[in-house]
N, C-alpha and C. Protein backbone atom coordinates (compact mmCIF):
# COMPACT_ATOMS: atom_id res chain seq x y z
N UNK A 1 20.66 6.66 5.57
CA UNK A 1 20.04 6.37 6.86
C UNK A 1 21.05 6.02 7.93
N UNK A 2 22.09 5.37 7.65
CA UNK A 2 23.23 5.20 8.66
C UNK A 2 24.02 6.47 9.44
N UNK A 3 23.67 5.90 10.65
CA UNK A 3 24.80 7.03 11.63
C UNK A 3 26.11 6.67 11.71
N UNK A 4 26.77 7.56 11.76
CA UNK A 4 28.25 7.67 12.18
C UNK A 4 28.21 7.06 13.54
N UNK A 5 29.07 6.11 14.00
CA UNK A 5 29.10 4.85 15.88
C UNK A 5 28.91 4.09 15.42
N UNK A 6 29.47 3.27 16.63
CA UNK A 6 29.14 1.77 17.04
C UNK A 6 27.41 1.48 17.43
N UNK A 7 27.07 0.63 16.92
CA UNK A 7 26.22 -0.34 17.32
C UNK A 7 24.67 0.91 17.15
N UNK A 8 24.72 1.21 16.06
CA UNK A 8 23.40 2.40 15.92
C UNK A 8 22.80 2.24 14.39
N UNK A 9 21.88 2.17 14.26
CA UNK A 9 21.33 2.46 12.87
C UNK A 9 20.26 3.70 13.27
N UNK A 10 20.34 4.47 12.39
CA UNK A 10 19.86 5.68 12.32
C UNK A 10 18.08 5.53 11.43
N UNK A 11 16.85 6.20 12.08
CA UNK A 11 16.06 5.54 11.48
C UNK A 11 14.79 7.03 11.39
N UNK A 12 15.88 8.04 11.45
CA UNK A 12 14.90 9.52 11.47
C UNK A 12 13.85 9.38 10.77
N UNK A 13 14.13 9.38 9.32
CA UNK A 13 13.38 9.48 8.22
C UNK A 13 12.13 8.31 8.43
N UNK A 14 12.22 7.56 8.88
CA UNK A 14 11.27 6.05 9.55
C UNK A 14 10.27 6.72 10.67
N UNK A 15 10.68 7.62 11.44
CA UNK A 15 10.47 7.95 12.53
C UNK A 15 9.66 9.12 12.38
N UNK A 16 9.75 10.33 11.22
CA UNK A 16 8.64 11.06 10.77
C UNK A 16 8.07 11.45 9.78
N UNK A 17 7.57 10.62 9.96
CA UNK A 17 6.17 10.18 9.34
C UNK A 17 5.35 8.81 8.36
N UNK A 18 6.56 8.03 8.14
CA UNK A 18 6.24 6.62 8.16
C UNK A 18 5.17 6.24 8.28
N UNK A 19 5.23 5.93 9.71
CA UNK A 19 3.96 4.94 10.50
C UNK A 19 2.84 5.70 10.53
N UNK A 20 1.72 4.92 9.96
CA UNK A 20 0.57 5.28 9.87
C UNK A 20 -0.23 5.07 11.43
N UNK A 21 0.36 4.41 12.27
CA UNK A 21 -0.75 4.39 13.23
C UNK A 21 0.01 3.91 14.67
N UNK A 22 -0.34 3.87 16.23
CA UNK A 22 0.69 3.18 16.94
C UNK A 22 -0.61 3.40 18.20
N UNK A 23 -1.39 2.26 18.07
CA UNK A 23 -2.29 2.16 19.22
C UNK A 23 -1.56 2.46 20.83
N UNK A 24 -2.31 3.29 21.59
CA UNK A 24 -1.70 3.53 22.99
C UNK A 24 -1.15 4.48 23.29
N UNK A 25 -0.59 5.58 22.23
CA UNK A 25 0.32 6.14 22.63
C UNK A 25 0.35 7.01 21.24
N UNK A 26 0.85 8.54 21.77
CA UNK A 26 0.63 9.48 20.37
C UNK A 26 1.92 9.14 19.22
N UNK A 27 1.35 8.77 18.38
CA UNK A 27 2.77 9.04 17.47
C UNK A 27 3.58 9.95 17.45
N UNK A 28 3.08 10.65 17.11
CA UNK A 28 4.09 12.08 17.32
C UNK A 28 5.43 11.92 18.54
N UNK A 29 4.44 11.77 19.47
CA UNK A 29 5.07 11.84 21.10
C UNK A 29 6.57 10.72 20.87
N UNK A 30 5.82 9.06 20.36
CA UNK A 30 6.64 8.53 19.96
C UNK A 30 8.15 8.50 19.00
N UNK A 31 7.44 9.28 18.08
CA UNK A 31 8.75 9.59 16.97
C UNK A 31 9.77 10.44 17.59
N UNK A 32 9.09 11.53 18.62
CA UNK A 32 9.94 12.65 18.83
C UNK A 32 11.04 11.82 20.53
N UNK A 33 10.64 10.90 20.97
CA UNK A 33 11.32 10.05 21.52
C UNK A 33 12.55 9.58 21.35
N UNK A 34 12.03 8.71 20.28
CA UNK A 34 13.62 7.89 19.48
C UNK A 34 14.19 8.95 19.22
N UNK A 35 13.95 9.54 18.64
CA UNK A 35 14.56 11.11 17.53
C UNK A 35 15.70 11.53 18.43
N UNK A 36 15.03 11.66 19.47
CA UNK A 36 16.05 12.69 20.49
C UNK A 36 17.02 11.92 21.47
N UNK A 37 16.75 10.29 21.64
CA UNK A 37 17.94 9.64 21.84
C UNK A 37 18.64 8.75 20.42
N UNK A 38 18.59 9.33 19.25
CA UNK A 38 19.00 9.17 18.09
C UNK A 38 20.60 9.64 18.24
N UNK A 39 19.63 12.01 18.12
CA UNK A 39 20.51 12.92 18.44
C UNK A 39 21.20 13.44 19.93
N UNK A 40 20.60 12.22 20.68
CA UNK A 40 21.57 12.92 22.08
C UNK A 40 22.13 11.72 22.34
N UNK A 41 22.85 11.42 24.07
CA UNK A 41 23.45 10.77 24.94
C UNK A 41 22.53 9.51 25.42
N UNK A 42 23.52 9.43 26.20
CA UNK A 42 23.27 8.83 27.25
C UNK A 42 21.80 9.26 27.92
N UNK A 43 21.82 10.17 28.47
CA UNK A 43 20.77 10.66 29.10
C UNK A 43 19.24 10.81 27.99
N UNK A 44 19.44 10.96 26.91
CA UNK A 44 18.15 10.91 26.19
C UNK A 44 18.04 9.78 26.17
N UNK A 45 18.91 8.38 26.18
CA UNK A 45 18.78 7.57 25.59
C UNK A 45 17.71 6.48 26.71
N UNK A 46 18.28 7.17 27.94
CA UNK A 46 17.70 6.46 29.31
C UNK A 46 16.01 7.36 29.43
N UNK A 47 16.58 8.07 28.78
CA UNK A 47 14.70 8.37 28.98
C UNK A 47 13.84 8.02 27.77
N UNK A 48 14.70 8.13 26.85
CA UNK A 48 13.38 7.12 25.85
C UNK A 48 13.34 5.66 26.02
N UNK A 49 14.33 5.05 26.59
CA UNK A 49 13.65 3.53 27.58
C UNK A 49 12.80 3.91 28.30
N UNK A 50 13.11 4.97 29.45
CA UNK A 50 11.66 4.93 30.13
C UNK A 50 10.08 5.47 29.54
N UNK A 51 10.38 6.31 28.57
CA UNK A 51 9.17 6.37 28.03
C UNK A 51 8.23 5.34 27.34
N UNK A 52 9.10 4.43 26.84
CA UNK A 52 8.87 2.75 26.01
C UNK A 52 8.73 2.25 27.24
N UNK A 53 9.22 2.24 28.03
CA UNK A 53 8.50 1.19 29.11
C UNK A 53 7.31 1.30 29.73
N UNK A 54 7.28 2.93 29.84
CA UNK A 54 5.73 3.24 30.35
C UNK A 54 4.41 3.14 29.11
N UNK A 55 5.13 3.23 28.72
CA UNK A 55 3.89 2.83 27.69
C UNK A 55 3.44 1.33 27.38
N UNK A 56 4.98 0.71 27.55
CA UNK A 56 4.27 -0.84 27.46
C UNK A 56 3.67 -1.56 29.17
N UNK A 57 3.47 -0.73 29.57
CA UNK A 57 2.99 -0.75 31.13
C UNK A 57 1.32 -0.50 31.03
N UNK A 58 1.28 0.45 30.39
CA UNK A 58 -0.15 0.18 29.73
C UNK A 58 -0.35 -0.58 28.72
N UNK A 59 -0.20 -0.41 27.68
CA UNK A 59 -0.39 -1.72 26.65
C UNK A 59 0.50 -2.96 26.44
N UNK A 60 0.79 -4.26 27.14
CA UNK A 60 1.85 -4.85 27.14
C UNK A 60 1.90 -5.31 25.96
N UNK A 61 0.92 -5.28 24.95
CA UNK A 61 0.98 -6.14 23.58
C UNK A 61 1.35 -5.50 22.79
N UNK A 62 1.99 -4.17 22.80
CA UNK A 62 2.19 -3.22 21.98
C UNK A 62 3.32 -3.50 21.39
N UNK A 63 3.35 -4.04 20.17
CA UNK A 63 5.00 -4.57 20.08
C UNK A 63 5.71 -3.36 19.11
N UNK A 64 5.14 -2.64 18.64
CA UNK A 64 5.90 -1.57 18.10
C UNK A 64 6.38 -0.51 18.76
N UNK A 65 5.93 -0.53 20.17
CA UNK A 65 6.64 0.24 21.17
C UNK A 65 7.50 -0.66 21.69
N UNK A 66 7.63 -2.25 22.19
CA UNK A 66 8.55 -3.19 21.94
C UNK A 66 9.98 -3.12 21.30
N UNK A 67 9.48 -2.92 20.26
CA UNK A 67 10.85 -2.84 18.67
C UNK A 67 11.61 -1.69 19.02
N UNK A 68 10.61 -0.29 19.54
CA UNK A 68 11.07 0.70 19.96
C UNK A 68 11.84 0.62 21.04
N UNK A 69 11.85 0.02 21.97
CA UNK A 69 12.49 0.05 23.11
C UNK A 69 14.14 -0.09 23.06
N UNK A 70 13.79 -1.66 22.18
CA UNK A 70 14.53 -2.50 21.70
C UNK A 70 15.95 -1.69 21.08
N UNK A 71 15.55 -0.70 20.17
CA UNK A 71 16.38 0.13 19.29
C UNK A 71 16.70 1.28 20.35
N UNK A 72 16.10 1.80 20.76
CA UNK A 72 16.53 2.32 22.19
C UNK A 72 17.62 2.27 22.77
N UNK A 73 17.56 0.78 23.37
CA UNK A 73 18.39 0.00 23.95
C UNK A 73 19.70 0.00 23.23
N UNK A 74 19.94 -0.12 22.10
CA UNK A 74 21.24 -0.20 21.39
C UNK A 74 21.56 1.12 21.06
N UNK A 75 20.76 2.01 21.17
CA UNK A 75 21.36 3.67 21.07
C UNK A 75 22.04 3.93 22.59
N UNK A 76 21.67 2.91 23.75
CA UNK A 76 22.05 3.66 24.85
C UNK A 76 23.17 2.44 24.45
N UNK A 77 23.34 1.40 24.37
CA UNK A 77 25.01 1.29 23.98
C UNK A 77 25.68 1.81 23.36
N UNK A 78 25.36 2.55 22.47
CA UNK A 78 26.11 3.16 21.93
C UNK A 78 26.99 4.14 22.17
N UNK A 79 26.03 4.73 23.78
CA UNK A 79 26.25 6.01 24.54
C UNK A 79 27.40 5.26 25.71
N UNK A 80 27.55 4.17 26.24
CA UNK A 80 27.94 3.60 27.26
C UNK A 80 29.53 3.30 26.38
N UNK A 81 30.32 3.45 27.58
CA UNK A 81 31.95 3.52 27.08
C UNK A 81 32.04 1.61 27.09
N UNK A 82 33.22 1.26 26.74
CA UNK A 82 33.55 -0.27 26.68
C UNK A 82 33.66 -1.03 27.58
N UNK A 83 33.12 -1.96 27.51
CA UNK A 83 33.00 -2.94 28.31
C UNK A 83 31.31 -4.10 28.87
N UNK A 84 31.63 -4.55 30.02
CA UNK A 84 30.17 -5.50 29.78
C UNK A 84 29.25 -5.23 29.96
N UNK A 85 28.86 -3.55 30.63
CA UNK A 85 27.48 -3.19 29.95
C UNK A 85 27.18 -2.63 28.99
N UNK A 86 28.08 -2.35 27.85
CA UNK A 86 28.18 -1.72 26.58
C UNK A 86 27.07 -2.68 25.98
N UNK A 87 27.93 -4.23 26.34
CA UNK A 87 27.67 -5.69 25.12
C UNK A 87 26.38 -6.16 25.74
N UNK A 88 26.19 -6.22 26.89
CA UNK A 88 24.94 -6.42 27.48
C UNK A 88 23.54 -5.67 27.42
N UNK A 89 23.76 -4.24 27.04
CA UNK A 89 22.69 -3.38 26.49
C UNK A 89 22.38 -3.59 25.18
N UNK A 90 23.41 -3.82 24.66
CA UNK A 90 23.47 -4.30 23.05
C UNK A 90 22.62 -5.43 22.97
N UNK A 91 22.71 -6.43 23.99
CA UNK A 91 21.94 -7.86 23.82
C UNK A 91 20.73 -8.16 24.06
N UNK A 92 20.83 -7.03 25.09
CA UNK A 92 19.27 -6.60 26.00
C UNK A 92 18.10 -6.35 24.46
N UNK A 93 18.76 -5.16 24.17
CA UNK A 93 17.88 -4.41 22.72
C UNK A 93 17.61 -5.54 21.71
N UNK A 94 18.67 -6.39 21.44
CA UNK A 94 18.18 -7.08 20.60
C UNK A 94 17.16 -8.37 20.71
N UNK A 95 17.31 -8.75 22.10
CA UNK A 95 16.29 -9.62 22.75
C UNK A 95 14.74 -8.90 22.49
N UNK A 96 14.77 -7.36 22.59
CA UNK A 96 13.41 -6.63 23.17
C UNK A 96 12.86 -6.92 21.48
N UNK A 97 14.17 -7.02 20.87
CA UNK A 97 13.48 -6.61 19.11
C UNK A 97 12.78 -7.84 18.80
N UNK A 98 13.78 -8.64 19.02
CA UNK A 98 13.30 -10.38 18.90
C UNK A 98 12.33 -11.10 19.25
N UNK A 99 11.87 -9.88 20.41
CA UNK A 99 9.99 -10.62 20.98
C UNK A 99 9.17 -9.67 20.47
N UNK A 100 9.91 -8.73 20.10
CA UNK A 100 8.04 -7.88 19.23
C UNK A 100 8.16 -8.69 18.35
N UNK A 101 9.27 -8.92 17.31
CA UNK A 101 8.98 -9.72 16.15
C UNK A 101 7.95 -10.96 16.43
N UNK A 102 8.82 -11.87 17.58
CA UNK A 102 7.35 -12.92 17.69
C UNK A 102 6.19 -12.53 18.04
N UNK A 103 5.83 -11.37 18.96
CA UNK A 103 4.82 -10.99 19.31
C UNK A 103 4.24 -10.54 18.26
N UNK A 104 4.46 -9.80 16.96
CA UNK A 104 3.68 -9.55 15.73
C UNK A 104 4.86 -9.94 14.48
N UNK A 105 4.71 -11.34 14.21
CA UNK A 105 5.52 -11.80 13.40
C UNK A 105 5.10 -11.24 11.69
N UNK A 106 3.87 -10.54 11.62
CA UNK A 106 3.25 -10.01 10.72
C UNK A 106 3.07 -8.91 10.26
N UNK A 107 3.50 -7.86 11.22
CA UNK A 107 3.71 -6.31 11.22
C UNK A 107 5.08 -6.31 10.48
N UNK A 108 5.02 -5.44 9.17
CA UNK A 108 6.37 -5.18 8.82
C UNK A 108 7.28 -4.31 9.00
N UNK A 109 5.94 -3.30 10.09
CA UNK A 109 7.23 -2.20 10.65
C UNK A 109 7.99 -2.56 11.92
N UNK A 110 7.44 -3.51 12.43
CA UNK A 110 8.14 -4.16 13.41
C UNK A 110 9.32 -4.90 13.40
N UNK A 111 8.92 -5.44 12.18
CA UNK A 111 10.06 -6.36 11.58
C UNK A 111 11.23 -5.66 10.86
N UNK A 112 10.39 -4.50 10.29
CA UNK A 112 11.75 -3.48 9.38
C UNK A 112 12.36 -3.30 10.51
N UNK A 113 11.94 -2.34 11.43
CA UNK A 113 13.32 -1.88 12.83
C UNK A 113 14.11 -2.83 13.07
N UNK A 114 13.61 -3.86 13.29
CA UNK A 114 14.73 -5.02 14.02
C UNK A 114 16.01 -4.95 12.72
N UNK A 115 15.09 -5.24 11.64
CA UNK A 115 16.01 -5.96 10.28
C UNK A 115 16.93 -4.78 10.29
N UNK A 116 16.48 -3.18 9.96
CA UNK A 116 17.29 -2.20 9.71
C UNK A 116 18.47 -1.82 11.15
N UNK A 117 18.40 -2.08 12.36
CA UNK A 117 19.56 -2.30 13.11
C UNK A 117 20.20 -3.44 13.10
N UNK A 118 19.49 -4.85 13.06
CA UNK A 118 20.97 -5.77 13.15
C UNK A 118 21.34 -5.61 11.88
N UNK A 119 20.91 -5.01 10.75
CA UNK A 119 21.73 -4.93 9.29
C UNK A 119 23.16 -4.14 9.64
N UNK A 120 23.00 -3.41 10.94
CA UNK A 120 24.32 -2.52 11.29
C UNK A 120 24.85 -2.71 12.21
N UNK A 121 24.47 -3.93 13.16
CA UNK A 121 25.31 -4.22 14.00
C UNK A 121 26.31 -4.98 13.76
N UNK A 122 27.95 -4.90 14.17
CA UNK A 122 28.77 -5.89 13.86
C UNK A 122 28.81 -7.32 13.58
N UNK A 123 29.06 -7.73 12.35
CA UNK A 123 28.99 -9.32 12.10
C UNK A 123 29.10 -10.28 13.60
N UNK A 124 30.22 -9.93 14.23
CA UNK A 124 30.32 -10.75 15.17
C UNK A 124 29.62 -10.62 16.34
N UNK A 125 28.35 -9.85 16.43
CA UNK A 125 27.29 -10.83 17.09
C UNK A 125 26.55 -11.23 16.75
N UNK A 126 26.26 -11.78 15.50
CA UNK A 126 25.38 -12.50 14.67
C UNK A 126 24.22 -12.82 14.32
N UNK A 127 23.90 -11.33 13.77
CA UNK A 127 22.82 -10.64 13.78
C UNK A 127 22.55 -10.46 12.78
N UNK A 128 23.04 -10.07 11.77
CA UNK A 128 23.20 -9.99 10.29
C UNK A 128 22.71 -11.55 9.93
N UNK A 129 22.51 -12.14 9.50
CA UNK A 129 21.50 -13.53 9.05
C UNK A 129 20.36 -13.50 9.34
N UNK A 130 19.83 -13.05 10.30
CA UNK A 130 18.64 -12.42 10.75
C UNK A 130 17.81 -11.25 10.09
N UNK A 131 19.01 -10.19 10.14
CA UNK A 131 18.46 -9.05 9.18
C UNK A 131 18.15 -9.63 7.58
N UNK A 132 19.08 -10.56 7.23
CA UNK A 132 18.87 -10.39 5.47
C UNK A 132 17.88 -11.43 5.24
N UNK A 133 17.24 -12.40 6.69
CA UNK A 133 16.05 -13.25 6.22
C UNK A 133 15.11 -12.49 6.93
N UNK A 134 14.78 -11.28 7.52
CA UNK A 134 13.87 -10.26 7.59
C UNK A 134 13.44 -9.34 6.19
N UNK A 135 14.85 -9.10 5.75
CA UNK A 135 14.69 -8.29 4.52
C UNK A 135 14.17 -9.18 3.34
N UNK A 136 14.32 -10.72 3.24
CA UNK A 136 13.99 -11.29 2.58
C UNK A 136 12.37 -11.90 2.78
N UNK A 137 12.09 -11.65 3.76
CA UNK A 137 10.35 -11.93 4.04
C UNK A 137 9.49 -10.39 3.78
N UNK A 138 10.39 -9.31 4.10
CA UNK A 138 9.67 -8.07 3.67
C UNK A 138 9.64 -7.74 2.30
N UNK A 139 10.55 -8.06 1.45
CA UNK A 139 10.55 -7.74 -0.25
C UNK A 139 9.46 -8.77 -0.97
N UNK A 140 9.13 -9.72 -0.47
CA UNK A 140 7.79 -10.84 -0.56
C UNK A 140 7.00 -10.02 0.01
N UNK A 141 6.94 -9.63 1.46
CA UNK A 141 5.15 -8.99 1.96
C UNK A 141 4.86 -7.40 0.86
N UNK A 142 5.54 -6.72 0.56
CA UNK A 142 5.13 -5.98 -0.01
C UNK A 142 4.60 -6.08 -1.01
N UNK A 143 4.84 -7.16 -2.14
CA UNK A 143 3.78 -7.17 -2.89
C UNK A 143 3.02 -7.78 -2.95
N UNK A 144 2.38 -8.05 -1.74
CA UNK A 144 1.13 -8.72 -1.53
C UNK A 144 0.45 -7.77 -1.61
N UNK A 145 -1.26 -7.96 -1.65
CA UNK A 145 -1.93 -6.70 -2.00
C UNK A 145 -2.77 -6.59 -0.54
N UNK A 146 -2.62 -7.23 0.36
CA UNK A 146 -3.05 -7.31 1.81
C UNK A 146 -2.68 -6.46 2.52
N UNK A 147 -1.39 -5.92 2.50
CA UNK A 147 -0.47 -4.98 3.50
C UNK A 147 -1.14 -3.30 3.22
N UNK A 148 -1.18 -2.73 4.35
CA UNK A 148 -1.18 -1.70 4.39
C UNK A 148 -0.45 -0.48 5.17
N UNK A 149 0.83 -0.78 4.13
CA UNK A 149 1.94 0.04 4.03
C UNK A 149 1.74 1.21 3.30
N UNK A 150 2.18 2.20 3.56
CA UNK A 150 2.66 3.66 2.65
C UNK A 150 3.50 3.13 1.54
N UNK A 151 3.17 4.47 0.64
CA UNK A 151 4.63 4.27 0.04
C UNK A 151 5.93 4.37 0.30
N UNK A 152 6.38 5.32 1.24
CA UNK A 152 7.20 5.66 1.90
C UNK A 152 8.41 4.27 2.51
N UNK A 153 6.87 4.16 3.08
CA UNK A 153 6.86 2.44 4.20
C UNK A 153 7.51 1.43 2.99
N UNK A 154 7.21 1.17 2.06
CA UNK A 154 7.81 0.49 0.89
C UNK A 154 8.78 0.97 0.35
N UNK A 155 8.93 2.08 0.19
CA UNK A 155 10.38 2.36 -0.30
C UNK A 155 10.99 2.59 0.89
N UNK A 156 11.43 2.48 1.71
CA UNK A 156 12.18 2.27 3.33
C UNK A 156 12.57 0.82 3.15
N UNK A 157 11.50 -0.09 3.17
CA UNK A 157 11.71 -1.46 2.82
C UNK A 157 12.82 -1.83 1.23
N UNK A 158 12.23 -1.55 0.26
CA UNK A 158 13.43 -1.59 -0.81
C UNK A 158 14.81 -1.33 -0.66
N UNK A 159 14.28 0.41 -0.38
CA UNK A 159 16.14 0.40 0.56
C UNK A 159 17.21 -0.17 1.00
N UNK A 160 16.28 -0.54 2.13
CA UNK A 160 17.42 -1.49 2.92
C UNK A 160 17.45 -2.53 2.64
N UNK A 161 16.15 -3.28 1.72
CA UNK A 161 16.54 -4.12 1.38
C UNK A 161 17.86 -4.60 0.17
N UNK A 162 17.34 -3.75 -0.41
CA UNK A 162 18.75 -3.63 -1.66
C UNK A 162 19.51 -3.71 -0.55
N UNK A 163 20.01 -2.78 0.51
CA UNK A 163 21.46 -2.72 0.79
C UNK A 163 22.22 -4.25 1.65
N UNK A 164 20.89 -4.56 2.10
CA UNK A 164 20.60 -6.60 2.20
C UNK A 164 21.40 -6.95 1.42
N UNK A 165 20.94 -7.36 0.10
CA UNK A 165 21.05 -8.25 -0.83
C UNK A 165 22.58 -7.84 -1.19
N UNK A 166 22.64 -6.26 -1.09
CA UNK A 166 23.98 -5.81 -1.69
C UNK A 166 25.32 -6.61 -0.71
N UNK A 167 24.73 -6.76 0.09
CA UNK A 167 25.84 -7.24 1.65
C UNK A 167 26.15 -8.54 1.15
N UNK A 168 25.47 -9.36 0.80
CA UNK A 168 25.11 -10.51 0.20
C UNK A 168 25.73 -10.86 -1.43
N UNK A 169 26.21 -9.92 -1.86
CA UNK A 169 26.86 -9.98 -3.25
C UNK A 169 25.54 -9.95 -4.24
N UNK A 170 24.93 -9.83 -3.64
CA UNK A 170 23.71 -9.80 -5.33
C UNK A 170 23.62 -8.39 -5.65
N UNK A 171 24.31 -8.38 -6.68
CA UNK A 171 23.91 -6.78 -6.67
C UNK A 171 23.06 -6.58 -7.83
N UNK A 172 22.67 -7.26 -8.84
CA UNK A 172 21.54 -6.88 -9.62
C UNK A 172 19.82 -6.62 -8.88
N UNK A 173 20.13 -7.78 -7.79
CA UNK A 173 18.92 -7.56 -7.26
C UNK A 173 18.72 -6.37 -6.38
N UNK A 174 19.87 -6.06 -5.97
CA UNK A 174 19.76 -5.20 -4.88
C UNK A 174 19.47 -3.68 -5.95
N UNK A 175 20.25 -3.59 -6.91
CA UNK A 175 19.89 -2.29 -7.82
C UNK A 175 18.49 -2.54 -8.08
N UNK A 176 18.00 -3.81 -8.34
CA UNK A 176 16.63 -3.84 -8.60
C UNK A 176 15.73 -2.98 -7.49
N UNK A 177 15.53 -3.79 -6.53
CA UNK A 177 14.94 -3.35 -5.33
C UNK A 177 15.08 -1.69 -5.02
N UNK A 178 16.26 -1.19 -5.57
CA UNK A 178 16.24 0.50 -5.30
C UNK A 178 15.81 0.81 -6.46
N UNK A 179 15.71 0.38 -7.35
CA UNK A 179 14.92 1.19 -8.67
C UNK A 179 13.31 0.72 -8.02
N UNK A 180 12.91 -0.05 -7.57
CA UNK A 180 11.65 -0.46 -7.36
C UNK A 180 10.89 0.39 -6.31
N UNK A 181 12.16 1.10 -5.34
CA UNK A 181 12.04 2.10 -4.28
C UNK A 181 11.60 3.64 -5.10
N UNK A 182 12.01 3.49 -5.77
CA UNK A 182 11.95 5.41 -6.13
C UNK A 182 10.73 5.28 -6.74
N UNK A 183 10.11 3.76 -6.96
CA UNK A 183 8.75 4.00 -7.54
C UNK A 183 7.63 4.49 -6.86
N UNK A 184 7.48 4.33 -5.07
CA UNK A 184 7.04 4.49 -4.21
C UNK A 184 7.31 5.82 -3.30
N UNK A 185 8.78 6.05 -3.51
CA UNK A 185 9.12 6.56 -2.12
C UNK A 185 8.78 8.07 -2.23
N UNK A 186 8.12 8.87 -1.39
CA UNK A 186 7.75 10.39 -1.16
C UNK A 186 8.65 11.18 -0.26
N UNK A 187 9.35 11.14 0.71
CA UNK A 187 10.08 11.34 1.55
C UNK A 187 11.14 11.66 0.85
N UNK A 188 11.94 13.04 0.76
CA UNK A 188 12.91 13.59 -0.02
C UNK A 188 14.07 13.04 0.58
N UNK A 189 14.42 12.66 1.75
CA UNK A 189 15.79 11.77 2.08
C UNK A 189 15.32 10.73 1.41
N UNK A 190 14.59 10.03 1.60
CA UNK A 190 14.34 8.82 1.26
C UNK A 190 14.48 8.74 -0.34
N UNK A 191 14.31 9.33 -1.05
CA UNK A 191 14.47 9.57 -2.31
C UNK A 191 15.80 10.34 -2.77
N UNK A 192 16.43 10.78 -2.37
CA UNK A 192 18.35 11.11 -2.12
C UNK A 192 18.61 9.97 -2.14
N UNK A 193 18.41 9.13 -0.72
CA UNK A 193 19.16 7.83 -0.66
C UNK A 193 19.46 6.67 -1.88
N UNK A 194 18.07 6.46 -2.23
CA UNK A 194 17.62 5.81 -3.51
C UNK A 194 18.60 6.10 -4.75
N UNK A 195 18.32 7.80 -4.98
CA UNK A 195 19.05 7.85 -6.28
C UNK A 195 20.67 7.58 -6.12
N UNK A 196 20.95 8.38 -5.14
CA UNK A 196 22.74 7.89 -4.65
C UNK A 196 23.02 6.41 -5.04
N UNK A 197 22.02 5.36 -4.93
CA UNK A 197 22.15 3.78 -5.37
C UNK A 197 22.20 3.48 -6.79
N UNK A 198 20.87 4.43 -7.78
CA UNK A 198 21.24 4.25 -8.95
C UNK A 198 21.32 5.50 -9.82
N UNK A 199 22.60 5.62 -9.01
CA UNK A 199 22.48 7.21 -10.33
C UNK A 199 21.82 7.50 -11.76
């Protein structure tokens, strides 16, 4: 799932066909958004902010277009050369991620995006403690029998969560959590990724 750059986590495979639902706004329309300031510039990257913004212009409670923005936001740093609006777009995105999370502290796809980019943003903005007590509240919600996640959606979660725990030196757990992934996961990247963990 990781891109090659600074300050990007790559989240294609998340992006089609994952999410089961995204009140306000077509999914489709949505996925093919991020997607294309994933794979482009600068310039895709400024228009899938504006597309996340217009949409949360109609629905302001929409926090999964929120999270979206949010991740957005750190793809267009990514696009921006060095200096203080590089670090400031970077901070921006992670602020946008940080209020969908409060805004739906209970949605776990909301919470996966945030967790799965600061898991890749540089230690030193200190973001990573965040991600691995995200990843550590999502490896608990999934087996609750309340959630209505995909499988997919659960093995996405294992994933990264293993690669959590792995960051973290646990690595039995983290092999755990990817063997626990391939039990779920349908998505043929998503199931590459997995086995690459436990051969």
């Amino acid at each position: 799932m990781a891109r090659a750059g600074l300050f990007i986590c790559t989240l294609t495979f998340l992006l089609t066909g994952l999410f089961s639902q995204l009140p306000g706004q077509s999914l489709a329309e949505m996925q093919k958004w991020h997607v294309a300031a994933e794979k482009g510039g600068l310039a895709e990257a400024d228009k899938a902010i504006r597309q996340f913004e217009d949409v949360l212009v109609r629905t302001p409670t929409n926090a999964l277009a929120r999270v979206y923005l949010g991740s957005s936001q750190t793809l267009r740093s990514r696009a921006l050369g060095y200096g203080p609006e590089k670090l400031s777009t970077l901070r921006l995105g992670g602020d946008l991620m940080d209020a969908a999370v409060v805004a739906a502290p209970k949605d776990p796809l909301v919470r996966l995006i945030r967790a799965v980019n600061f898991l890749q943003i540089p230690t030193v903005f200190g973001k990573r403690a965040v991600a691995h007590a995200d990843f550590d509240i999502l490896l608990v919600a999934i087996k609750e029998k309340d959630h209505t996640l995909t499988p997919d959606e659960r093995g996405a979660i294992y994933y990264f969560g293993g690669v959590s725990l792995q960051q973290r030196k646990r690595k039995s757990e983290a092999r755990a959590a990817w063997q626990e992934g391939l039990k779920f996961a349908e998505d043929k990247n998503l199931i590459s990724k997995l086995k690459k963990k436990v051969p």
